[in-house]
Protein backbone atom coordinates (compact mmCIF):
# COMPACT_ATOMS: atom_id res chain seq x y z
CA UNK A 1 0.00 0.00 0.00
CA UNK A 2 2.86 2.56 0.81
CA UNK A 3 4.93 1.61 -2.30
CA UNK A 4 2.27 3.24 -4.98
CA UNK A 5 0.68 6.46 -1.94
CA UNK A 6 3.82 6.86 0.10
CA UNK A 7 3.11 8.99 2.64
CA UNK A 8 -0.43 7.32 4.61
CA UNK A 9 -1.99 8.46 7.79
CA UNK A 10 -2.99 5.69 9.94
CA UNK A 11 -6.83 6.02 9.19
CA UNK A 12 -6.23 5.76 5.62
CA UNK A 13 -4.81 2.76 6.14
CA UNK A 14 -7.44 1.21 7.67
CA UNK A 15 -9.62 2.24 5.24
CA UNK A 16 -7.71 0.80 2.14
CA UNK A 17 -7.40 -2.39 3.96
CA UNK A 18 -11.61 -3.98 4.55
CA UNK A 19 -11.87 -6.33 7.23
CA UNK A 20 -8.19 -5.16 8.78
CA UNK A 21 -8.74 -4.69 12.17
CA UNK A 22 -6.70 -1.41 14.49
CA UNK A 23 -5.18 -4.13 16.40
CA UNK A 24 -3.93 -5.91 14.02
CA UNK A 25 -2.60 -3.05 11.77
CA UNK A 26 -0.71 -1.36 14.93
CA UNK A 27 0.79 -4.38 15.52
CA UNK A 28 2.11 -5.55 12.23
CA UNK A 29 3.25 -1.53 11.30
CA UNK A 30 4.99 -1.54 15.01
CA UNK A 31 7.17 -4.95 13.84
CA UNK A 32 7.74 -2.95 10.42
CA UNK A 33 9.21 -0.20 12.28
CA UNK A 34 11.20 -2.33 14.27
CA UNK A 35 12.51 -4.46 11.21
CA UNK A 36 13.49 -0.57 9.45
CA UNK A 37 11.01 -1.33 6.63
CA UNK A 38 8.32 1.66 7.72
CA UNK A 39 9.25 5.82 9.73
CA UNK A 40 6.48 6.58 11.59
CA UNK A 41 5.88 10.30 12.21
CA UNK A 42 3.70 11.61 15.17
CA UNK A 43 2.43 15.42 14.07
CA UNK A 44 2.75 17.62 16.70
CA UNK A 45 -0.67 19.64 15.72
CA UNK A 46 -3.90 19.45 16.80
CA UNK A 47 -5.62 16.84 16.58
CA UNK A 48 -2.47 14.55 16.55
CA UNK A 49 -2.16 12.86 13.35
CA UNK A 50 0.29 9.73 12.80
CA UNK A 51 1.37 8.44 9.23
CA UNK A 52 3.90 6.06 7.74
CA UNK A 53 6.06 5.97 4.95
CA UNK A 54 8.14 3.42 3.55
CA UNK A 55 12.35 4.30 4.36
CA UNK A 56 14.47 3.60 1.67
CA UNK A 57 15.37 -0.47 3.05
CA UNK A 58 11.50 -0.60 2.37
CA UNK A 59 11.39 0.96 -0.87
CA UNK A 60 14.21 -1.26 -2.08
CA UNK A 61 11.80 -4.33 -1.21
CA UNK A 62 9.07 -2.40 -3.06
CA UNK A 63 9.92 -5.04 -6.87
CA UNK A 64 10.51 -8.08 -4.22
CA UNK A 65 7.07 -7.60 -2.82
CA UNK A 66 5.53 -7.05 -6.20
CA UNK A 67 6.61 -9.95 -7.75
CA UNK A 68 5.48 -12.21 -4.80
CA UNK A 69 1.98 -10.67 -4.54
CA UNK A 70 1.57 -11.11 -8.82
CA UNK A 71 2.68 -15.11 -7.96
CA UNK A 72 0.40 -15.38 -5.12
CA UNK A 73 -2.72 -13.76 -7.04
CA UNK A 74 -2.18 -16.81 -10.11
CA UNK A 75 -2.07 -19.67 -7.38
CA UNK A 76 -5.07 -21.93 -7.27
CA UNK A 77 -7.21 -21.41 -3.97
């Protein structure tokens, strides 16, 4: 999702992903962070907004992660 929008606040994640839960989203975007695939950035305005944005180890995945989601879509069910 970051590799074609870049920069995504936290809602609009959520909202691009149905059925993807808050829980589940903070928690895989926290490992991300960890791992030094994903910067998160905490506004300092009013209301706070958060977002997150690929860093350039995660951009270099961006073909890697392509090609395995074009394989996974022509594999049977």
């Amino acid at each position: 999702m970051l590799e074609h929008d870049g920069t995504m606040r936290f809602t609009e994640l959520i909202d691009a992903v149905p059925g993807l839960s808050k829980r589940l989203l903070t928690e895989r975007l926290t490992e991300l962070e960890t791992a030094g695939l994903v910067d998160r950035h905490v506004s300092t305005e009013r209301p706070v907004a958060v977002s997150y944005a690929l860093t350039p180890t995660g951009a270099a995945l961006d073909a890697t992660f392509r090609e395995l989601r074009a394989w996974l879509e022509h594999q049977p069910a």
